[in-house]
N, C-alpha and C. Protein backbone atom coordinates (compact mmCIF):
# COMPACT_ATOMS: atom_id res chain seq x y z
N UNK A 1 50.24 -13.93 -10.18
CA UNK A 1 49.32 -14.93 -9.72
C UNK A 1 49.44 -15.12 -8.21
N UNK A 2 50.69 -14.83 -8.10
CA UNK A 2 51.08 -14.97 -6.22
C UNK A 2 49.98 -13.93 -5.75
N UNK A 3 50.28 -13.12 -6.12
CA UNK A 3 49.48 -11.73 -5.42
C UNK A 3 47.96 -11.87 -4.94
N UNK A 4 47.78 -12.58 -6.19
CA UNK A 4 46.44 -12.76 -6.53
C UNK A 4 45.79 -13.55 -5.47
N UNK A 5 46.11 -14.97 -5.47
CA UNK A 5 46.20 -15.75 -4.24
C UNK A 5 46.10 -14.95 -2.89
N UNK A 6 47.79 -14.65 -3.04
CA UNK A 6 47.79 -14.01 -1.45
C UNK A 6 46.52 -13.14 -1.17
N UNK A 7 46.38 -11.88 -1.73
CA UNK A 7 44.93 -11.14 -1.13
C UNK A 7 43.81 -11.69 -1.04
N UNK A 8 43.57 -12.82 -2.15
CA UNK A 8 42.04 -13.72 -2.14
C UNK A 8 42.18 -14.33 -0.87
N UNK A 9 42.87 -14.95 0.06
CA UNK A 9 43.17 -15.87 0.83
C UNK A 9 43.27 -14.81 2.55
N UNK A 10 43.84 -13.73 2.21
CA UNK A 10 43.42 -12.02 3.11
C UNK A 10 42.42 -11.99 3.20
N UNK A 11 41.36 -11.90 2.11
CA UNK A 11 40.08 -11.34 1.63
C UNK A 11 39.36 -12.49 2.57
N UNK A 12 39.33 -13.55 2.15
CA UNK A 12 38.30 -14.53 2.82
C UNK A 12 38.70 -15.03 4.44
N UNK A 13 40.19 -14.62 4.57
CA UNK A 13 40.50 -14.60 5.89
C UNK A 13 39.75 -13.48 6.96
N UNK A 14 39.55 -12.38 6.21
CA UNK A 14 39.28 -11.12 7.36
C UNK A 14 37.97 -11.21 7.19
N UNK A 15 36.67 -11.85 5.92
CA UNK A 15 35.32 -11.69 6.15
C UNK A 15 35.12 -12.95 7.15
N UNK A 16 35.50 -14.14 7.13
CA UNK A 16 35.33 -15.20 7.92
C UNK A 16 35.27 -14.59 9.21
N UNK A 17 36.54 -13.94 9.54
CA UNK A 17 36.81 -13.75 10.89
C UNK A 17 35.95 -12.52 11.61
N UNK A 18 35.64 -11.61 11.01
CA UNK A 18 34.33 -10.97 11.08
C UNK A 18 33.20 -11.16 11.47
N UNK A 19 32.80 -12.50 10.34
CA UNK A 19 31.59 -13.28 10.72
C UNK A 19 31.20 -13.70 11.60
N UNK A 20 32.82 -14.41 12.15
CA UNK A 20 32.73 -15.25 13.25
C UNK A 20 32.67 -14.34 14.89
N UNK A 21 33.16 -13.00 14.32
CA UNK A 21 33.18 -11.90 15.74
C UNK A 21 32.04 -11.92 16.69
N UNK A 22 30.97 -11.81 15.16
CA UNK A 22 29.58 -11.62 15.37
C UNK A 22 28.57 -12.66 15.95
N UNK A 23 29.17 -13.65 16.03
CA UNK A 23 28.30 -14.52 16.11
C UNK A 23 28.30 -14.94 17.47
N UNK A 24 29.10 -14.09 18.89
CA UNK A 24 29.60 -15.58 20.13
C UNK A 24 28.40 -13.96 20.96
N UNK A 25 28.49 -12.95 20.29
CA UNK A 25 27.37 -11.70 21.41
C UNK A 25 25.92 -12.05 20.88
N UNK A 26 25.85 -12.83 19.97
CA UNK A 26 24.19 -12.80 20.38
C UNK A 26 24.09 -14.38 20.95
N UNK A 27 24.97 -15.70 20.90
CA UNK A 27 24.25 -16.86 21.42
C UNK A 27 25.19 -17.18 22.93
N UNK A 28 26.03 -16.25 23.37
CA UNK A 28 26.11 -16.16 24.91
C UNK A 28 24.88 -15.62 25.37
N UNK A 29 24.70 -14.37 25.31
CA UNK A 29 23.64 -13.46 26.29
C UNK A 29 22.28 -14.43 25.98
N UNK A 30 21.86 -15.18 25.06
CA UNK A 30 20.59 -15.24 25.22
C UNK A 30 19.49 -14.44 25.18
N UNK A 31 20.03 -13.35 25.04
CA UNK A 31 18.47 -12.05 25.21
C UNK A 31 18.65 -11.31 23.83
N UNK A 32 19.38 -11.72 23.09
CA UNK A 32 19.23 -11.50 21.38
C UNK A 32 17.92 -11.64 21.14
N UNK A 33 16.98 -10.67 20.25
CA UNK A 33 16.07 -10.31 19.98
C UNK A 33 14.40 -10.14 20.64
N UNK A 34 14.96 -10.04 22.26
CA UNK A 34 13.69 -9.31 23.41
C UNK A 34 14.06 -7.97 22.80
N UNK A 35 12.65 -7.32 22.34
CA UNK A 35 12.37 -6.21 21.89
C UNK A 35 11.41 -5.41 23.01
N UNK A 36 10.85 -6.30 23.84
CA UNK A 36 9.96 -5.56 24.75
C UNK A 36 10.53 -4.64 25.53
N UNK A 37 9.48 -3.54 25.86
CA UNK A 37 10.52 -2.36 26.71
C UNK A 37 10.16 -2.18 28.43
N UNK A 38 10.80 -3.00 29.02
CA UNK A 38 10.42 -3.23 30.71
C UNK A 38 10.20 -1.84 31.01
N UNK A 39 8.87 -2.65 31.98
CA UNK A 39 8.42 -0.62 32.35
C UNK A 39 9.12 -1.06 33.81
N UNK A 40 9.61 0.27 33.68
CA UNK A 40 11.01 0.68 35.14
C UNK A 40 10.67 2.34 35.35
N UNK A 41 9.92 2.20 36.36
CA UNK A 41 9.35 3.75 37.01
C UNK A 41 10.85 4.50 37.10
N UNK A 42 10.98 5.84 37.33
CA UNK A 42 11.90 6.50 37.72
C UNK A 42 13.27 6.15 37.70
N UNK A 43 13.55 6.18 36.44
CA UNK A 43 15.31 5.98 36.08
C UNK A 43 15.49 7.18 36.68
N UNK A 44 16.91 6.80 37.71
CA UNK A 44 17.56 7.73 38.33
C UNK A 44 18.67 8.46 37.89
N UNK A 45 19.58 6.98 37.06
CA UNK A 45 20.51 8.01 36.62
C UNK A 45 20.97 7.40 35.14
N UNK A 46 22.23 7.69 34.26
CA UNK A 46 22.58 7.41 33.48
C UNK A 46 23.16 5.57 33.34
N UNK A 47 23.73 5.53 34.17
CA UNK A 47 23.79 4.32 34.49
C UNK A 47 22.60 3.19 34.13
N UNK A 48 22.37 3.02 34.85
CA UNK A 48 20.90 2.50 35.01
C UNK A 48 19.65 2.57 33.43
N UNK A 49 19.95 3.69 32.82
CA UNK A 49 19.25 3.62 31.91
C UNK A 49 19.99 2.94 30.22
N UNK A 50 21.39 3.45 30.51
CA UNK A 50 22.17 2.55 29.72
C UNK A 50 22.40 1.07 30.31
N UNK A 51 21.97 0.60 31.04
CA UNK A 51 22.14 -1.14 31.58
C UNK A 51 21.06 -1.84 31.08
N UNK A 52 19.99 -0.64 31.15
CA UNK A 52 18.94 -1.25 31.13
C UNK A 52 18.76 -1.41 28.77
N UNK A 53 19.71 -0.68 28.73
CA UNK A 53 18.93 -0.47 27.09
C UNK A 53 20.38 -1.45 26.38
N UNK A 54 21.57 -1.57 27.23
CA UNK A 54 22.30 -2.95 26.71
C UNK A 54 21.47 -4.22 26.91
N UNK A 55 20.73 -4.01 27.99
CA UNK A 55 20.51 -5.49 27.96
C UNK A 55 19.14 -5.47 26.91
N UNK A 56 18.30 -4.69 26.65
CA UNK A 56 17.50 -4.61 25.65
C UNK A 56 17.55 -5.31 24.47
N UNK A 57 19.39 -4.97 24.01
CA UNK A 57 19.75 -5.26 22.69
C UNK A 57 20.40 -6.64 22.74
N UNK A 58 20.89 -6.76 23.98
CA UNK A 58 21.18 -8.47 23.89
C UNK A 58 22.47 -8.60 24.06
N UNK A 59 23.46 -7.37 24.85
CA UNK A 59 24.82 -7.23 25.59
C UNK A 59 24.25 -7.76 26.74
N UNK A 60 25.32 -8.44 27.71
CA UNK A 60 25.86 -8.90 28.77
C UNK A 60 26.62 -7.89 29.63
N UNK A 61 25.82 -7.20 30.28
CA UNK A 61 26.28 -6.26 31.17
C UNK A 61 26.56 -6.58 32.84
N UNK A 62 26.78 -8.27 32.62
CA UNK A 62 27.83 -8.59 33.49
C UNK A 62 29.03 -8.64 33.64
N UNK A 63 29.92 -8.73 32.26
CA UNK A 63 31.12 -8.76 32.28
C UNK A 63 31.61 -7.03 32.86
N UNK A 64 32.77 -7.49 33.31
CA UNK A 64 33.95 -6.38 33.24
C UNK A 64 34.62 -5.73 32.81
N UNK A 65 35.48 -4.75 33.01
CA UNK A 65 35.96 -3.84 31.35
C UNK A 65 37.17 -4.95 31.59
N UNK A 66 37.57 -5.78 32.04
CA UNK A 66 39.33 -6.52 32.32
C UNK A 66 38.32 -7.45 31.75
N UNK A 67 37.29 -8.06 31.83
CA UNK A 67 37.10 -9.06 30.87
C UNK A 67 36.78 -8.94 29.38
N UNK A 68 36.74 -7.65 29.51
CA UNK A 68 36.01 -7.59 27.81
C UNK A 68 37.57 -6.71 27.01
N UNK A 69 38.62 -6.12 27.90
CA UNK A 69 39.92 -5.73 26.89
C UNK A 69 40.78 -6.96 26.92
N UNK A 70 40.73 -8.17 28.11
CA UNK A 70 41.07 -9.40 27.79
C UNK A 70 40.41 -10.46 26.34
N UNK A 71 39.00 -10.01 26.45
CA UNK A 71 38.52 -10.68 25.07
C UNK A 71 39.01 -10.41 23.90
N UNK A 72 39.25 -8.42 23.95
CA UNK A 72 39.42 -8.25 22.61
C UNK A 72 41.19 -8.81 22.34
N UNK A 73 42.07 -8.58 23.38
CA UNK A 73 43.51 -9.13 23.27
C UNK A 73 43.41 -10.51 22.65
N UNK A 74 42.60 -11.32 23.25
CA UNK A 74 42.71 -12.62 22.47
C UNK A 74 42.58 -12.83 21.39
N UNK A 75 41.11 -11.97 20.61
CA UNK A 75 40.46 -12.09 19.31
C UNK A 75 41.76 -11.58 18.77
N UNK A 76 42.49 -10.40 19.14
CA UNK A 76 43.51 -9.89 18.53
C UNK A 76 44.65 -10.72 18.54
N UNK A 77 45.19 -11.45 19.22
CA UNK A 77 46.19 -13.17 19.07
C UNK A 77 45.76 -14.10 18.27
N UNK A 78 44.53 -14.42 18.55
CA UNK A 78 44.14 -15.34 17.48
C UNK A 78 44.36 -14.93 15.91
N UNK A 79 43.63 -13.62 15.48
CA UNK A 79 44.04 -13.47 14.14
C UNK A 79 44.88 -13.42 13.71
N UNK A 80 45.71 -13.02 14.43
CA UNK A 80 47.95 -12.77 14.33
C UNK A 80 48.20 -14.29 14.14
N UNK A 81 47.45 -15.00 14.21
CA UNK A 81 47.80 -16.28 14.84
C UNK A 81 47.48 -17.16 13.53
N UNK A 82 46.26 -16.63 13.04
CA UNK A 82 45.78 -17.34 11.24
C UNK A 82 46.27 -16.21 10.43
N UNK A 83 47.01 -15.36 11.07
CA UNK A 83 48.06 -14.94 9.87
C UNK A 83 48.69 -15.42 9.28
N UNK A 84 49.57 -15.55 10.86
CA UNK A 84 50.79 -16.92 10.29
C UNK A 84 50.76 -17.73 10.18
N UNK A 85 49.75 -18.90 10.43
CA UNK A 85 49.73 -19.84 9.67
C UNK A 85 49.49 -19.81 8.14
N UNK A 86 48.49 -18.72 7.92
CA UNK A 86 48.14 -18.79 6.44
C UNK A 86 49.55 -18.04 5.66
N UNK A 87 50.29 -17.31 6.61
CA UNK A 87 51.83 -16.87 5.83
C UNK A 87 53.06 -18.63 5.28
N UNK A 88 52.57 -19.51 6.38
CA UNK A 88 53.17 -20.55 6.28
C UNK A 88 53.11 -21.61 4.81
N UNK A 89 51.38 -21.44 4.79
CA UNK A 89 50.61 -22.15 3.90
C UNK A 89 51.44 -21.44 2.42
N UNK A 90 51.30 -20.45 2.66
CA UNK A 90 51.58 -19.35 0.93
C UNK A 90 53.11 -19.79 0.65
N UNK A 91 53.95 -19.92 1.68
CA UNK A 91 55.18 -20.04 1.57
C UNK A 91 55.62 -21.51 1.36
N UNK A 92 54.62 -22.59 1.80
CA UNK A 92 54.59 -23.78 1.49
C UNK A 92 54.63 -24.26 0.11
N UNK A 93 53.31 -22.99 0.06
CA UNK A 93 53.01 -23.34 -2.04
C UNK A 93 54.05 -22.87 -2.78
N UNK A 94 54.68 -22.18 -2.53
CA UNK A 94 56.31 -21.71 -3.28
C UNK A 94 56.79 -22.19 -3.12
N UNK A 95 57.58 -23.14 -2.32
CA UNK A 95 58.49 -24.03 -1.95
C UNK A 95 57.86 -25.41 -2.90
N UNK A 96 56.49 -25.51 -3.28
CA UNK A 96 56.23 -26.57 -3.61
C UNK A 96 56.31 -26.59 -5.12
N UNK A 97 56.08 -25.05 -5.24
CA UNK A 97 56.01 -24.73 -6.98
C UNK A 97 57.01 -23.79 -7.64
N UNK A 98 58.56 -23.90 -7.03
CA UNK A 98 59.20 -23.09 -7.10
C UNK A 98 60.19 -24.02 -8.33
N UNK A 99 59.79 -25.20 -8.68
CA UNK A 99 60.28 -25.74 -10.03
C UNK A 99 62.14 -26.05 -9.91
N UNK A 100 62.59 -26.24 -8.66
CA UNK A 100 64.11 -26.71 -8.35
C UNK A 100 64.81 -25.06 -8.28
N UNK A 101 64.49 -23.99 -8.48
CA UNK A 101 64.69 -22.86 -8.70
C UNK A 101 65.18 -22.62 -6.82
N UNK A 102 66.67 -22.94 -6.89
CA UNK A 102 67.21 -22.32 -5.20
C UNK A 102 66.93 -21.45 -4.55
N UNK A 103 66.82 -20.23 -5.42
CA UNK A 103 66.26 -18.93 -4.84
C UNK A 103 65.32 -18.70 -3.95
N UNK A 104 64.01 -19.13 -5.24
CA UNK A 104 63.00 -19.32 -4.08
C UNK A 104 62.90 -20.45 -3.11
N UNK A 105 63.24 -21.58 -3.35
CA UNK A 105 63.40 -22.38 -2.21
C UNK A 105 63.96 -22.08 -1.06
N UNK A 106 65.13 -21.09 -1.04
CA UNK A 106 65.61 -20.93 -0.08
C UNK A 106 64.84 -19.59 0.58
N UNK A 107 64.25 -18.64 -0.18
CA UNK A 107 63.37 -17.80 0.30
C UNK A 107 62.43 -18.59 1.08
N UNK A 108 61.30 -19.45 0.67
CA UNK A 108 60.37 -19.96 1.01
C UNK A 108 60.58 -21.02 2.31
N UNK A 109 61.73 -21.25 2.25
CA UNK A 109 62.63 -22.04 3.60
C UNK A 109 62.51 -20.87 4.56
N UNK A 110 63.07 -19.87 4.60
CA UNK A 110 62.92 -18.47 5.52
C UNK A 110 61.72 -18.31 6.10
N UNK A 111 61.09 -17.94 4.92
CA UNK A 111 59.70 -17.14 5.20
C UNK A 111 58.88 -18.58 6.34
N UNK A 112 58.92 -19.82 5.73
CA UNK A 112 58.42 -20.73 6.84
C UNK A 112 59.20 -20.85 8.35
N UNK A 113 60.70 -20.89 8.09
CA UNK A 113 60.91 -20.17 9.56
C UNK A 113 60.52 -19.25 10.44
N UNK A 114 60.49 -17.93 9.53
CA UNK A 114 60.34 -16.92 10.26
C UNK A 114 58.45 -16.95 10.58
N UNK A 115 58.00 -17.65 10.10
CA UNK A 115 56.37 -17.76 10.02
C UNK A 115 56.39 -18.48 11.59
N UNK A 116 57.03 -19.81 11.56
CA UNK A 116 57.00 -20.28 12.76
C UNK A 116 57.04 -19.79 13.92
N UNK A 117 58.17 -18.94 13.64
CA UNK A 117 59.09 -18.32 14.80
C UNK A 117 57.89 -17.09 15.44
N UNK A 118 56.96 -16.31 14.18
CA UNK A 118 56.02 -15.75 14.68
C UNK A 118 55.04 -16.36 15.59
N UNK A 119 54.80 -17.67 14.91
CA UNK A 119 53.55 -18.07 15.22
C UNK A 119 54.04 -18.72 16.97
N UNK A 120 55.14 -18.92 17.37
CA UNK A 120 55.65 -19.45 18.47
C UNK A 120 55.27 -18.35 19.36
N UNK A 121 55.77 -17.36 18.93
CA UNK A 121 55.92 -16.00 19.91
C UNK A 121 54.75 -15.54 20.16
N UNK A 122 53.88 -15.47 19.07
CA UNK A 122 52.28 -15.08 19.29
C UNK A 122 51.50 -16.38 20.28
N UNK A 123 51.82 -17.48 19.95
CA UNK A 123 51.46 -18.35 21.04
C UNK A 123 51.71 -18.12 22.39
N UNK A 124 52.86 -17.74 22.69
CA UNK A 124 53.46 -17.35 24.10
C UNK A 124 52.74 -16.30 24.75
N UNK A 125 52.50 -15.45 23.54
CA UNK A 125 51.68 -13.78 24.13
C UNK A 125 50.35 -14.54 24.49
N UNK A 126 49.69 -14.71 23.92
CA UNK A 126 48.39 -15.86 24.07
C UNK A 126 48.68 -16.50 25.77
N UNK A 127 49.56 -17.36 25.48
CA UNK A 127 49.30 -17.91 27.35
C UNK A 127 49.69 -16.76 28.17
N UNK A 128 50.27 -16.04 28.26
CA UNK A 128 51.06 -15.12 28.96
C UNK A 128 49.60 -13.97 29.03
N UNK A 129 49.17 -13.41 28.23
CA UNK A 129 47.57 -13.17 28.58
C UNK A 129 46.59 -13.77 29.09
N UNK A 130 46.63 -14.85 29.18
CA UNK A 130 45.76 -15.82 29.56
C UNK A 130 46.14 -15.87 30.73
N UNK A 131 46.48 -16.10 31.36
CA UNK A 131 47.36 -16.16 32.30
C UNK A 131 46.96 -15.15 33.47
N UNK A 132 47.34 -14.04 32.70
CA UNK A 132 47.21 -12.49 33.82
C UNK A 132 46.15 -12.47 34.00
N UNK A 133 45.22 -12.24 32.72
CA UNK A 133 44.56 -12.59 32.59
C UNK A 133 43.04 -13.11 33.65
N UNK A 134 43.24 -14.08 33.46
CA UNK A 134 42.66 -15.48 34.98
C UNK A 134 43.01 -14.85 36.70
N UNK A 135 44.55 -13.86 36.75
CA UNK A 135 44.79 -13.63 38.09
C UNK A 135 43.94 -12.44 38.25
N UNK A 136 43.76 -11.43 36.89
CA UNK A 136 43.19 -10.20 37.03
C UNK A 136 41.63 -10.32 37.93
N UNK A 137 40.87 -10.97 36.51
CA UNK A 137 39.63 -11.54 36.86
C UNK A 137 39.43 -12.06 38.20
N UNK A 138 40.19 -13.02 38.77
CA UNK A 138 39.96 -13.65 39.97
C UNK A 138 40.17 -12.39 41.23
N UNK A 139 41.51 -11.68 40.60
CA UNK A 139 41.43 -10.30 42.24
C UNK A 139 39.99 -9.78 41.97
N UNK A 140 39.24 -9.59 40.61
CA UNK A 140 38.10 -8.55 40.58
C UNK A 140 37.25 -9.04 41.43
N UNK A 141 36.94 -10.38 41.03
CA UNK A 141 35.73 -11.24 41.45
C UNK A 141 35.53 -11.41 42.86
N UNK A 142 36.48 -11.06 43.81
CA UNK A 142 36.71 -11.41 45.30
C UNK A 142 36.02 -10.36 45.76
C-alpha cells in the first residue's frame, strides 16, 4: 500500500509540475497565438529568420542563454525541492501509522532527517544560484 501511495503521489507530482512548466512561456511573451506571417523583404541570414519564426510562435527572444540555463537550474531546484518535501510528508505518514512499532519509527525519524537535511542543502544551491546568477546577468546587461 506504501508503494502504492508513494508512486500515485510521484505520478501527480511530475504531471502537475509539467503543467505548470507550460504555462509561464505562453503568458510572459504575450505573443502566444499571433499566427500572422510579417512580410520582411530579404532575410539575410539564418539568424534573423529563426528570430523572426520564435517570435511567431510566442518565444521571447530577448532573453539570454545565462538567463534561460539559469531558469532551467531553478525549475531543476525547485522540483528537488517538492521532492523532499513530499519524501518528508510519506515519512510523516509512517511515523504516524507505524502502530508503536520502533523500527519503523525510528526509520521514519531518519528518513525525516535526512529529508530535511536535503531539503536545507537544496535550498542553499537555490540561493547560491540565485545569486551568481543576478551577478552573471548584470555583467551581460552592461
Amino acid at each position: 500500500m506504501f508503494k502504492k501511495i508513494t508512486l500515485s503521489l510521484i505520478t501527480i507530482t511530475v504531471i502537475i509540475s509539467i503543467f505548470q512548466l507550460s504555462i509561464p512561456t505562453t503568458q510572459a511573451t504575450g505573443t502566444g497565438g499571433n499566427t500572422s506571417i510579417p512580410n520582411i523583404p530579404n532575410l539575410k541570414n539564418s539568424k534573423t529568420i529563426l528570430d523572426t519564426s520564435a517570435v511567431m510562435i510566442g518565444f521571447d527572444t530577448s532573453k539570454s542563454i545565462e538567463a534561460t540555463i539559469g531558469n532551467v537550474i531553478k525549475i531543476a531546484l525547485s522540483l528537488i525541492g517538492i521532492l523532499f518535501l513530499i519524501l518528508i510528508i510519506i515519512a510523516g505518514f509512517q511515523w504516524m501509522t507505524a502502530g508503536g512499532n520502533e523500527e519503523t519509527v525510528t526509520k521514519s525519524k531518519a528518513r525525516i532527517k535526512n529529508s530535511a537535511n536535503g531539503l536545507l542543502i537544496i535550498l542553499g544551491a537555490y540561493m547560491v544560484t540565485y545569486f551568481i546568477l543576478d551577478i552573471v546577468l548584470k555583467q551581460t546587461l552592461k
